[in-house]
C-alpha atoms as a PDB file:
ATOM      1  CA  UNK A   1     -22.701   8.119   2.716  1.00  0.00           C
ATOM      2  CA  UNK A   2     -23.056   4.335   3.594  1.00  0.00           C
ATOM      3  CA  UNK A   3     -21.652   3.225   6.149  1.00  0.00           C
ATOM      4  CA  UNK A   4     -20.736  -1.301   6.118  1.00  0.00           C
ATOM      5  CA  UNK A   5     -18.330  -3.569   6.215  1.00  0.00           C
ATOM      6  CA  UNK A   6     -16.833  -6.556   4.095  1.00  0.00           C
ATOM      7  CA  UNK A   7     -13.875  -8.757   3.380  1.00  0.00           C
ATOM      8  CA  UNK A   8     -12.015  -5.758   1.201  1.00  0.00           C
ATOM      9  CA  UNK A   9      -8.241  -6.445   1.309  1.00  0.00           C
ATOM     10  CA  UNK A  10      -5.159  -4.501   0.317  1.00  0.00           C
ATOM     11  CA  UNK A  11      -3.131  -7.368  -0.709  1.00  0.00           C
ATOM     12  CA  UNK A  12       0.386  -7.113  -1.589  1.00  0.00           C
ATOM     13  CA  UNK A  13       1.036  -7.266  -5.230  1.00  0.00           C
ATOM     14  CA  UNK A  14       4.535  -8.412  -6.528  1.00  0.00           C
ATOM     15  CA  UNK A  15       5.375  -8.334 -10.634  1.00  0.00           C
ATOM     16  CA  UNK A  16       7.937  -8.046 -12.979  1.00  0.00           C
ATOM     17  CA  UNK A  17       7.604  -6.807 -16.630  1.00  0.00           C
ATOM     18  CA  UNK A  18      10.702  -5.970 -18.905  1.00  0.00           C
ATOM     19  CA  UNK A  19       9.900  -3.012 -21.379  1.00  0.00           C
ATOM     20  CA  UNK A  20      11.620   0.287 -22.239  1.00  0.00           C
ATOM     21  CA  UNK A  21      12.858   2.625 -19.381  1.00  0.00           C
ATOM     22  CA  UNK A  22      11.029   5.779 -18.866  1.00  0.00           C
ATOM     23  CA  UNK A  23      13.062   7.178 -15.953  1.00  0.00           C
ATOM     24  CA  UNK A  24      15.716  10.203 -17.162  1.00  0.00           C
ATOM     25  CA  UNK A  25      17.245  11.415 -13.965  1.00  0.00           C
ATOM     26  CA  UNK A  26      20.124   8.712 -12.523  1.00  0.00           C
ATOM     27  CA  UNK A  27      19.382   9.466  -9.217  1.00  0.00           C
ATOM     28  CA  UNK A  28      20.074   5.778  -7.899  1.00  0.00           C
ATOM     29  CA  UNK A  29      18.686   3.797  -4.797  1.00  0.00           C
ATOM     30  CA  UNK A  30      20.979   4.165  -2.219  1.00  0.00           C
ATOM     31  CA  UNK A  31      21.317   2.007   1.005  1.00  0.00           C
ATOM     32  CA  UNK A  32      20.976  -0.980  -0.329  1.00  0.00           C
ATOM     33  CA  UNK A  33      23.162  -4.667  -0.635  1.00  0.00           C
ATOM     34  CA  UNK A  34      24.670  -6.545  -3.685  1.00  0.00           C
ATOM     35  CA  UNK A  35      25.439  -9.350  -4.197  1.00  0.00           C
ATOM     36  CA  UNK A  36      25.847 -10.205  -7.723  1.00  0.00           C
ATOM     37  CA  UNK A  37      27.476 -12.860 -10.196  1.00  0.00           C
ATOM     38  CA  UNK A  38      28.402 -11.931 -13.698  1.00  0.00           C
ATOM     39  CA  UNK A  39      25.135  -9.549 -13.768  1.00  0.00           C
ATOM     40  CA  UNK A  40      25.572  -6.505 -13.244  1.00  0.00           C
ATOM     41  CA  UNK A  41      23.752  -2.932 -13.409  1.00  0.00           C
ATOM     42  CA  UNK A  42      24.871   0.911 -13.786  1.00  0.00           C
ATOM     43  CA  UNK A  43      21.638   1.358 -10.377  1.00  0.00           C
ATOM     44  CA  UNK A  44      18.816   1.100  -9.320  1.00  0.00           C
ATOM     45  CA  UNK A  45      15.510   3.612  -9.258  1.00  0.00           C
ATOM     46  CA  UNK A  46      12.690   3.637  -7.029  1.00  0.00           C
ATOM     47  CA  UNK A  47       9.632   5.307  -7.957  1.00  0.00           C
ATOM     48  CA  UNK A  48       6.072   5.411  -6.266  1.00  0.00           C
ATOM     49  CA  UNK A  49       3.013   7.872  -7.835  1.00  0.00           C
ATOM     50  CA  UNK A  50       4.567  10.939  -6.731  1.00  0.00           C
ATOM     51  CA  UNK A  51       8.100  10.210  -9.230  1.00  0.00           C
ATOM     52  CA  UNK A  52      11.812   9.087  -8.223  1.00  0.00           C
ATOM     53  CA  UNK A  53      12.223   8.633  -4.269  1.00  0.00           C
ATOM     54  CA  UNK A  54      14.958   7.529  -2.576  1.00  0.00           C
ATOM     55  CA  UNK A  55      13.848   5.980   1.365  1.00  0.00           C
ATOM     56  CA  UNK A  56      13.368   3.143   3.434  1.00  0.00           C
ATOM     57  CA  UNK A  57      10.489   4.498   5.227  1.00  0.00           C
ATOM     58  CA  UNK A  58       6.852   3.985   3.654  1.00  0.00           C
ATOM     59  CA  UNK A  59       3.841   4.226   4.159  1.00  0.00           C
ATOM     60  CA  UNK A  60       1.068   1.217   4.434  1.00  0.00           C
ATOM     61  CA  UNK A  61      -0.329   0.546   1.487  1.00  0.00           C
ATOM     62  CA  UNK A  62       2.541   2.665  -0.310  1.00  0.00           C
ATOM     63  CA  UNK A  63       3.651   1.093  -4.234  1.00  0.00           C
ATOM     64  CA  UNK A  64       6.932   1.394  -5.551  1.00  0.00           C
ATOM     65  CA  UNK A  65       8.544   0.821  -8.721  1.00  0.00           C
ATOM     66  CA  UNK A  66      12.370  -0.683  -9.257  1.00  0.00           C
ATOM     67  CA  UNK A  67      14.002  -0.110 -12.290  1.00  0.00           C
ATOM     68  CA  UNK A  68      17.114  -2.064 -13.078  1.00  0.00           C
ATOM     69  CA  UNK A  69      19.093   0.438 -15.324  1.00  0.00           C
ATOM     70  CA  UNK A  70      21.258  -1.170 -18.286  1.00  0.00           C
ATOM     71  CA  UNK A  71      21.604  -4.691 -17.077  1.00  0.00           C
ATOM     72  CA  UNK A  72      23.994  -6.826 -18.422  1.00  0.00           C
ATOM     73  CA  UNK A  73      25.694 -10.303 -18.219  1.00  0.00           C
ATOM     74  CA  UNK A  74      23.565 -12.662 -19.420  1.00  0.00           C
ATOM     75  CA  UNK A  75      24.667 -15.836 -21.457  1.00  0.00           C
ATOM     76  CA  UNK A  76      23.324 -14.745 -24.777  1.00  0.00           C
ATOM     77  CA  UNK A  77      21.041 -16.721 -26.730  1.00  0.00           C
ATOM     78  CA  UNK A  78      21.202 -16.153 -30.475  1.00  0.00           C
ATOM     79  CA  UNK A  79      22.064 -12.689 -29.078  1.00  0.00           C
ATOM     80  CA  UNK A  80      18.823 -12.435 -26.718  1.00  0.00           C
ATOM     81  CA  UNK A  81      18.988 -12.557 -23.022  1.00  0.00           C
ATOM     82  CA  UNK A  82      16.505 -14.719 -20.701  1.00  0.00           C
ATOM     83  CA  UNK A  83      16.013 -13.483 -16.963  1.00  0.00           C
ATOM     84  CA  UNK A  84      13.759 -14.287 -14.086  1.00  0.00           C
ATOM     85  CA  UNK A  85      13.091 -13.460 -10.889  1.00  0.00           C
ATOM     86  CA  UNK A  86      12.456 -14.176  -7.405  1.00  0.00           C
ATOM     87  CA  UNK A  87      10.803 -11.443  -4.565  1.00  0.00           C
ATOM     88  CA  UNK A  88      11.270 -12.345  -0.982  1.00  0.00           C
ATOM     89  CA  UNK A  89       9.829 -10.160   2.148  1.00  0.00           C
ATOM     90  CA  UNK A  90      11.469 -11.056   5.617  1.00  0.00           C
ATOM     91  CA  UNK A  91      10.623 -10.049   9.046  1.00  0.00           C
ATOM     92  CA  UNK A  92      13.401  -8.804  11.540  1.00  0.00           C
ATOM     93  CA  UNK A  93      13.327 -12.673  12.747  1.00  0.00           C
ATOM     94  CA  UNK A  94      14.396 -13.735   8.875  1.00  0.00           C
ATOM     95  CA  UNK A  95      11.197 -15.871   8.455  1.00  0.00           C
ATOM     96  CA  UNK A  96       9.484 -14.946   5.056  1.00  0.00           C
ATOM     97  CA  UNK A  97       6.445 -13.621   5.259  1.00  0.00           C
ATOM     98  CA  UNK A  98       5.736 -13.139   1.286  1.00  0.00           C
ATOM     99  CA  UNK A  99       7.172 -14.771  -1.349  1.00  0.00           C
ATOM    100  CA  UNK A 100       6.856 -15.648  -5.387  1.00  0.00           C
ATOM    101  CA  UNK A 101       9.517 -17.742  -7.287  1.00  0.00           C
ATOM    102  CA  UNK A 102      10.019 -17.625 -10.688  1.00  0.00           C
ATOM    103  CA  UNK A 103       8.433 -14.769 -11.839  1.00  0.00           C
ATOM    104  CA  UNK A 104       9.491 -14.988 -15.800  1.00  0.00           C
ATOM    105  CA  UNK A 105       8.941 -18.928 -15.755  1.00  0.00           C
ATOM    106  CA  UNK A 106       6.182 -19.084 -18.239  1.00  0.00           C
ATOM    107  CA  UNK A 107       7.705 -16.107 -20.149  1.00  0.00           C
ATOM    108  CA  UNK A 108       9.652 -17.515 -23.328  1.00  0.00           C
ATOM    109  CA  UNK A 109      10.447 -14.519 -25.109  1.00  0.00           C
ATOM    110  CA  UNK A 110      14.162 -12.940 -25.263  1.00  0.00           C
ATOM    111  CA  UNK A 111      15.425  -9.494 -25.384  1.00  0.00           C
ATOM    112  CA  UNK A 112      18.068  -7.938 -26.083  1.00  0.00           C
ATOM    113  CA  UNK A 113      20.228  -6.464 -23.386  1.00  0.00           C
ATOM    114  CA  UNK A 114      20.439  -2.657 -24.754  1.00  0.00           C
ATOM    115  CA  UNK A 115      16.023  -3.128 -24.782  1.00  0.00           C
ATOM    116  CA  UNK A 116      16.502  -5.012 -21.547  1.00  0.00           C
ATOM    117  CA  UNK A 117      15.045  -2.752 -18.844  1.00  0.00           C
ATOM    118  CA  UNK A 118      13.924  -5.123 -15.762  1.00  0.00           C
ATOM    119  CA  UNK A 119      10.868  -3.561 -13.481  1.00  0.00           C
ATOM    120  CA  UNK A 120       9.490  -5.089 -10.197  1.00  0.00           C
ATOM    121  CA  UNK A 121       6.252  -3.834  -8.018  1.00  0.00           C
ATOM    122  CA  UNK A 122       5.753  -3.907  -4.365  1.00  0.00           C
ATOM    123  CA  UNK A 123       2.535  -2.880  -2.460  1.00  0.00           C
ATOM    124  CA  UNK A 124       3.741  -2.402   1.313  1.00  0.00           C
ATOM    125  CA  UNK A 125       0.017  -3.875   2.202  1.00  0.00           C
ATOM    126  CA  UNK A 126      -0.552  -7.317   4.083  1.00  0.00           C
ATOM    127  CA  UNK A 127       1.154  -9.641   5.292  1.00  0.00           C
ATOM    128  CA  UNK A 128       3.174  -6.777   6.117  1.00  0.00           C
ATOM    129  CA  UNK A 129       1.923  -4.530   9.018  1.00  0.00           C
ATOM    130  CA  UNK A 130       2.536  -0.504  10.351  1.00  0.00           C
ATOM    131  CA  UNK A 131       5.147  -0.034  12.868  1.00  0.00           C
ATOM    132  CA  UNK A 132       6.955  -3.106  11.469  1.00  0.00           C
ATOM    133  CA  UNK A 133      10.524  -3.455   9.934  1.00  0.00           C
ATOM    134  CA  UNK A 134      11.474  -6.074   6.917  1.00  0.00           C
ATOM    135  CA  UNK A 135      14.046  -6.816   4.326  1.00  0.00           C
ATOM    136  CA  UNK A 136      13.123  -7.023   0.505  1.00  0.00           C
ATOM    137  CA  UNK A 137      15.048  -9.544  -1.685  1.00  0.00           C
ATOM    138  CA  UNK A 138      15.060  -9.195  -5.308  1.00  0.00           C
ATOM    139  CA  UNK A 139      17.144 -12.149  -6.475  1.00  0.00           C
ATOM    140  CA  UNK A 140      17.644 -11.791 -10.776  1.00  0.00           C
ATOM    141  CA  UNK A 141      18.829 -15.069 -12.182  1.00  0.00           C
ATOM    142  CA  UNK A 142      19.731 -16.071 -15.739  1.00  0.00           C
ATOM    143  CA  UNK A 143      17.360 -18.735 -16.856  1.00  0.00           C
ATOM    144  CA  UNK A 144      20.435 -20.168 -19.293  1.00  0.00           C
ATOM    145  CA  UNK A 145      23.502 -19.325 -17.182  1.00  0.00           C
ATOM    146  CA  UNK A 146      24.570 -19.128 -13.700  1.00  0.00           C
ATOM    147  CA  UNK A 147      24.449 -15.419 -13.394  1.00  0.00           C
ATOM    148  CA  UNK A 148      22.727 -13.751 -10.642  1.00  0.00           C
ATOM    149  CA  UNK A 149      21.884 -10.360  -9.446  1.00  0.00           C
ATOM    150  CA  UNK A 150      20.314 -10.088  -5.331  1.00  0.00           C
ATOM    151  CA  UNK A 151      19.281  -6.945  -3.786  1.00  0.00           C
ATOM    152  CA  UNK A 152      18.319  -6.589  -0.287  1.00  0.00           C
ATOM    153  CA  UNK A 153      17.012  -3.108   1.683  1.00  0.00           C
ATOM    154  CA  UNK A 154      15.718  -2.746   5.129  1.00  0.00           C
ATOM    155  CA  UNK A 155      12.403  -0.978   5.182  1.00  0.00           C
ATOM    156  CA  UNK A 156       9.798   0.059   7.574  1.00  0.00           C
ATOM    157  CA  UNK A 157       6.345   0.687   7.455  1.00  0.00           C
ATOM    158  CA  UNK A 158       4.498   3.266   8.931  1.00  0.00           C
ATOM    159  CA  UNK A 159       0.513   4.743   9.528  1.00  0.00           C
ATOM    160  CA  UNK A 160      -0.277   7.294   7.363  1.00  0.00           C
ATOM    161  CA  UNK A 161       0.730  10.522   9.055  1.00  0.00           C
ATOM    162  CA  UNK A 162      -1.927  12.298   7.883  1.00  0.00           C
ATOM    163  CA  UNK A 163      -4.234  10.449   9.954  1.00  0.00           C
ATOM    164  CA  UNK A 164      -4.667  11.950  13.769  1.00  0.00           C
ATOM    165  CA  UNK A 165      -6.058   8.789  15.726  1.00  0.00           C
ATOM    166  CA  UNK A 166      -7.706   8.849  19.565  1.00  0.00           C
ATOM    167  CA  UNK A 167      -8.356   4.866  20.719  1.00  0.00           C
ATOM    168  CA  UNK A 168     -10.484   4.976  24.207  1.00  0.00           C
ATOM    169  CA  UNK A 169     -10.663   0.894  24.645  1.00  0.00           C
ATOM    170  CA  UNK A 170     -10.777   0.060  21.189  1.00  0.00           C
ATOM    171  CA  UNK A 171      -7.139  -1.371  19.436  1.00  0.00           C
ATOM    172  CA  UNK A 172      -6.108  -2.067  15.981  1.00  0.00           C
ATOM    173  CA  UNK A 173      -3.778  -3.352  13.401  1.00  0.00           C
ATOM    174  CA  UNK A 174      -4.383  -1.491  10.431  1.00  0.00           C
ATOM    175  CA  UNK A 175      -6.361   1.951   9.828  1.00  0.00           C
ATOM    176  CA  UNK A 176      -5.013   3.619   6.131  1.00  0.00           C
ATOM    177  CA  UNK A 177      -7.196   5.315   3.060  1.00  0.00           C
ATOM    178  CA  UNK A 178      -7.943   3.787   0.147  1.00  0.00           C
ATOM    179  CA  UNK A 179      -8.818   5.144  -3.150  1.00  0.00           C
ATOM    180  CA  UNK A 180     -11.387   3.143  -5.013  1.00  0.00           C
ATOM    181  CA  UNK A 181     -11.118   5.420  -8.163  1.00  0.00           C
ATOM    182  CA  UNK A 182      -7.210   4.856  -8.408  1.00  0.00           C
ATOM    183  CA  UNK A 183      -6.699   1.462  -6.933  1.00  0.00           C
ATOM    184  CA  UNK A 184      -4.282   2.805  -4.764  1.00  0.00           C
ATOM    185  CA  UNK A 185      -3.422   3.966  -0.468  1.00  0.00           C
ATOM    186  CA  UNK A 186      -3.892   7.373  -0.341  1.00  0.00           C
ATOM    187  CA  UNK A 187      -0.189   8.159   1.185  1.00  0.00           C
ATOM    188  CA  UNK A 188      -0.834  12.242   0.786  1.00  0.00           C
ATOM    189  CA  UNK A 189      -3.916  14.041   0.977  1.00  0.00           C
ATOM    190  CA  UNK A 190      -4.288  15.268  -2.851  1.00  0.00           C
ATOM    191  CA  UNK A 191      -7.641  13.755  -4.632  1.00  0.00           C
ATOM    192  CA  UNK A 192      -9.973  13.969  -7.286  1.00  0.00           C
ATOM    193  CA  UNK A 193     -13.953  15.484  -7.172  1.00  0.00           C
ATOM    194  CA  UNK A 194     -15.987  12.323  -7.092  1.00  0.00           C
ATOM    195  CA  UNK A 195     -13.494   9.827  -6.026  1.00  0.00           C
ATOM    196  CA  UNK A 196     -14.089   7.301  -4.173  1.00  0.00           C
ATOM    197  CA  UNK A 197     -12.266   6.764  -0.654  1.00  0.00           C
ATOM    198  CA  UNK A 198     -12.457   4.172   2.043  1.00  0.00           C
ATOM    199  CA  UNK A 199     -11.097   4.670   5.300  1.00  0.00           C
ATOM    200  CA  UNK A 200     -10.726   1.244   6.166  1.00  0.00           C
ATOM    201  CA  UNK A 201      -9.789  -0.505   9.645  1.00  0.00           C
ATOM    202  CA  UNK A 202      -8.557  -3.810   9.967  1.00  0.00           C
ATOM    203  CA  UNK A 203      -8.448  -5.786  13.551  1.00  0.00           C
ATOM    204  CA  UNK A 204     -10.664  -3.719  15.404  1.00  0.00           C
ATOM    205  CA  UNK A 205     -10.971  -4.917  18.960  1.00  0.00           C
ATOM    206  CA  UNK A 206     -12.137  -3.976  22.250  1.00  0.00           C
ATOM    207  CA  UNK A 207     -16.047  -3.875  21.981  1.00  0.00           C
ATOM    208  CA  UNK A 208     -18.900  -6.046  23.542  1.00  0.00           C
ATOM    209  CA  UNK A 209     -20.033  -9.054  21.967  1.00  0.00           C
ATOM    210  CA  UNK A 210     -24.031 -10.282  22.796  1.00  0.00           C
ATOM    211  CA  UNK A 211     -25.009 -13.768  22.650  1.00  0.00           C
ATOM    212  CA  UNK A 212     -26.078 -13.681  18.973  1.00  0.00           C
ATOM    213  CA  UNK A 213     -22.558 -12.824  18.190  1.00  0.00           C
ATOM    214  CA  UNK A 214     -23.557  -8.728  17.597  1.00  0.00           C
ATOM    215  CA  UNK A 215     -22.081  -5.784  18.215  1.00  0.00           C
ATOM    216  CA  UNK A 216     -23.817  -2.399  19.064  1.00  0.00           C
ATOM    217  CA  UNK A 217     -21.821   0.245  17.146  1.00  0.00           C
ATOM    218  CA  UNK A 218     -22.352   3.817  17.011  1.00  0.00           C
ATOM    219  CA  UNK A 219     -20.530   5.823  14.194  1.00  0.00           C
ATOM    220  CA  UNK A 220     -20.642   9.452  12.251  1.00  0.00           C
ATOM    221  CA  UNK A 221     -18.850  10.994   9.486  1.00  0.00           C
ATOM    222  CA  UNK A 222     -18.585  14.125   8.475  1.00  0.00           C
ATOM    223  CA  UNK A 223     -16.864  16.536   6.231  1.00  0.00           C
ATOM    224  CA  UNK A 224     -15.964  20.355   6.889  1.00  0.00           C
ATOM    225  CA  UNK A 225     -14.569  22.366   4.251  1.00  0.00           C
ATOM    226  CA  UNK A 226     -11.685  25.357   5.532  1.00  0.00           C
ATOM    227  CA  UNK A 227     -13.918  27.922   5.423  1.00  0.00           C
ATOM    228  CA  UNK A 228     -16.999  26.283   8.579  1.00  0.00           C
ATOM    229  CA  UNK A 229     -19.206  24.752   5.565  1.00  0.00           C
ATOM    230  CA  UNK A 230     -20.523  21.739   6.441  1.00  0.00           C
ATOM    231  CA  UNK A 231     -20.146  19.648   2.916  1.00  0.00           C
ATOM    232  CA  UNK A 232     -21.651  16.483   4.221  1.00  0.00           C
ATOM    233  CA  UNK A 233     -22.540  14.811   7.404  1.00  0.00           C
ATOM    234  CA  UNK A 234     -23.844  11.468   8.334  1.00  0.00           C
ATOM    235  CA  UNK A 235     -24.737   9.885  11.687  1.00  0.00           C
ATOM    236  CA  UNK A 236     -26.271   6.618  12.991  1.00  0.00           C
ATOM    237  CA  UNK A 237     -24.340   4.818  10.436  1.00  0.00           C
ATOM    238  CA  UNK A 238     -25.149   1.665  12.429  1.00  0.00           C
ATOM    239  CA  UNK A 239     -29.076   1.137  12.490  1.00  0.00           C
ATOM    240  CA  UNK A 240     -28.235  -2.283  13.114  1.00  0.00           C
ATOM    241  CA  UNK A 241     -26.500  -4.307  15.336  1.00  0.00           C
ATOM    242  CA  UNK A 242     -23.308  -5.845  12.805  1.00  0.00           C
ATOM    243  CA  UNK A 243     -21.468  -9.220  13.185  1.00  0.00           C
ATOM    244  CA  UNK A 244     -18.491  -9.293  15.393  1.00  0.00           C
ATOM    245  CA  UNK A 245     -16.642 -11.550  12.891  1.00  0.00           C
ATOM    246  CA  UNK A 246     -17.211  -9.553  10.167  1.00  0.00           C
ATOM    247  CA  UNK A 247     -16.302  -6.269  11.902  1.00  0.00           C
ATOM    248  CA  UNK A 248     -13.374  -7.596  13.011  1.00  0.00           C
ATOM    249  CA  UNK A 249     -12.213  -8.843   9.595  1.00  0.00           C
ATOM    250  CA  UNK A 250     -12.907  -5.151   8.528  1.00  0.00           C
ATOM    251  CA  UNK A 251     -14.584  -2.174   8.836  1.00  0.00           C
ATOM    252  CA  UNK A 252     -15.015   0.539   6.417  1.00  0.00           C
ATOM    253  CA  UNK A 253     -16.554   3.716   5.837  1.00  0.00           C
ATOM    254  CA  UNK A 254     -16.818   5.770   2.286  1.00  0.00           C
ATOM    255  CA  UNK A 255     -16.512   9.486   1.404  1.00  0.00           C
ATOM    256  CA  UNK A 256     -16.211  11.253  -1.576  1.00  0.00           C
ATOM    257  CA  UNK A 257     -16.501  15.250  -2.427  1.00  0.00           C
ATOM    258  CA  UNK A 258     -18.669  16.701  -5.211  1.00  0.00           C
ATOM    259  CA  UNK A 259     -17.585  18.585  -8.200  1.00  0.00           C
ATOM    260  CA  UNK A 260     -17.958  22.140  -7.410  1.00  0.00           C
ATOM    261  CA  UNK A 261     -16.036  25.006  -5.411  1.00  0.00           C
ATOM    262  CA  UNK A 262     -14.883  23.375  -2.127  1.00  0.00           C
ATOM    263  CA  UNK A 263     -12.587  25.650  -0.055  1.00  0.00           C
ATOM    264  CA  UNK A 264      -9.377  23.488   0.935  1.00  0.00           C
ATOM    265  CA  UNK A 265      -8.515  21.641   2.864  1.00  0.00           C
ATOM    266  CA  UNK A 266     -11.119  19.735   3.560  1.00  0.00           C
ATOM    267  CA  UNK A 267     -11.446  18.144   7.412  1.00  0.00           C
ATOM    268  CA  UNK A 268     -12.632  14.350   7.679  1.00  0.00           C
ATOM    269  CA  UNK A 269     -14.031  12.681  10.988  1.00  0.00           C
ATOM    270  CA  UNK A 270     -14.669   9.808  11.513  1.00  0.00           C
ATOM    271  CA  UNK A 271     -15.984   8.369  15.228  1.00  0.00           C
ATOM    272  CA  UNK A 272     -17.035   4.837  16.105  1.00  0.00           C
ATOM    273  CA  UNK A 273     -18.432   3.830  19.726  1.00  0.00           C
ATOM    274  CA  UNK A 274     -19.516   0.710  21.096  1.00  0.00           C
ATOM    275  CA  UNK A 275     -22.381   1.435  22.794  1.00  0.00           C
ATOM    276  CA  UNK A 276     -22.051  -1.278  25.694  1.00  0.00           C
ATOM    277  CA  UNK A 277     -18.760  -0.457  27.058  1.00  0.00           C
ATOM    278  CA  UNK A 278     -17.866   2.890  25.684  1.00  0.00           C
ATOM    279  CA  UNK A 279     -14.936   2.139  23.947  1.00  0.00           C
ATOM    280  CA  UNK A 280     -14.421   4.577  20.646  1.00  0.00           C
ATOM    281  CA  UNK A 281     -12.031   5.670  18.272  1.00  0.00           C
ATOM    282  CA  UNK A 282     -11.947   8.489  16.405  1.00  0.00           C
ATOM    283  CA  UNK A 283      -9.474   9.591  13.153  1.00  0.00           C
ATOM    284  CA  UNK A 284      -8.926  12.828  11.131  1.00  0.00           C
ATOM    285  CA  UNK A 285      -7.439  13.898   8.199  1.00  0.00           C
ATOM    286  CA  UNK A 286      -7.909  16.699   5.928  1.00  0.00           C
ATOM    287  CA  UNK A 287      -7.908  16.296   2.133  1.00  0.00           C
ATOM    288  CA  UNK A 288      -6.667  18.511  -0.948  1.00  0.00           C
ATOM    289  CA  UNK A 289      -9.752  18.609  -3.900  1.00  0.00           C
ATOM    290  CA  UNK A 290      -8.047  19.006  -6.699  1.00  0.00           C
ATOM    291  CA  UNK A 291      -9.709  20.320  -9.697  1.00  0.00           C
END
């Protein structure tokens, strides 16, 4: 299991496609603002991986999926409608941290409003941060009228729970899971044989820095099935000392389980030191292997 690190980013992603609606239960976003002009929608649904949810709380690196259900008001052309959209993030201070305008802009095609089904993304992933709290806008216009359609939520953004975290010196902005396999945050503990997953900090701070700009790092992973078995361990992953720019850009580590009988759940832990002052963290999780 190799240990390194690089300039691997969870960046938000924010899109909007229009296609047909595959939701069946009307169970409709609730705390939420409208403001609205001439467009208009029977609700809203949220989805992320696991199906319909309905919260304000997520979890870094979390994606959800709005769906727009039977949206009308458009000014008709030749009996076609012709939306866009804008997504805004805000911090509690109203600056915006994340933004991008005119999502449909280059998109000339029409639909009708009974095969109009309007879908927008967001990855809760940088700019925004855990232990923060923000307002999404989602501001539908009507690219040939003056219609408009803005939502706004509150959300929050937390560390995964599933991750039990002791700091001795060392802080941090950002420490989630990230499945390679998937391209997606591991938010609960349920994956694949063989995947690939990064636990991945971002900010690390608190460790000694020589005068060739190095740090001395010390770090071990392992992996402990339910039952004692010791499926894989891995120490020393440092042989070398690493660049303190780089490490505090980000530092990753990689595990991944073999096909084969593994009795769940399975423990993680992972430990880094800096062997000058001392200063450590250490995370663990365990993980479902799901056949």
């Amino acid at each position: 299991m190799k240990f390194k690190y690089t300039y691997l980013l969870l960046a938000s992603c924010l899109f909007i496609s229009c296609g047909k609606d595959t939701t069946q239960n009307k169970n409709y976003l609730s705390d939420i603002s409208i403001d609205n002009n001439k467009l208009s929608c029977d609700g809203i649904i949220m989805e992320n991986h696991t199906g319909i949810i309905n919260k304000s709380e997520f979890t870094y690196g979390e994606k959800i999926n709005l769906f727009y259900d039977n949206m009308t008001g458009f000014s008709l052309q030749d009996s076609l409608a012709y939306p866009d959209m804008d997504i805004f993030v805000m911090n509690k201070k109203g600056d915006t941290i994340f933004s991008q305008k005119d999502l449909l802009k280059n998109t000339t095609e029409g639909f009708t409003e009974e095969k109009l089904n309007l879908t927008s993304n967001l990855t809760f992933a940088l700019p925004m941060l855990p232990k923060k709290s923000y307002l999404m806008n989602f501001h539908i216009t009507d690219k040939h009228g003056d219609g408009y359609f803005n939502l706004k939520k509150n959300f929050s953004i937390i560390e995964n729970p599933l991750l039990k975290t002791e700091t001795n010196g060392f802080t941090y902005d950002i420490l989630y899971l990230y499945s390679q396999s998937r391209n997606i945050a591991v938010v609960d503990n349920k994956i694949k044989p063989e995947e690939n997953i990064y636990i991945l900090l971002e900010n690390l701070e608190g460790y000694e820095i020589d005068e060739n700009g190095k740090v001395d790092l010390n770090a071990s992973i392992s992996l402990v099935s339910s039952n004692g078995t010791v499926i894989n361990k891995q120490e020393n992953l440092f042989p070398t000392p690493v660049s303190a720019k780089d490490l505090k850009d980000q530092l990753y580590a990689t595990l991944s389980i073999s096909k084969g009988y593994v009795k769940n759940p399975v423990t993680c832990i992972f430990e880094v030191m800096d062997n000058k002052s001392k200063h450590s963290i250490k995370t663990t999780f365990d993980l479902i292997v799901e056949e």
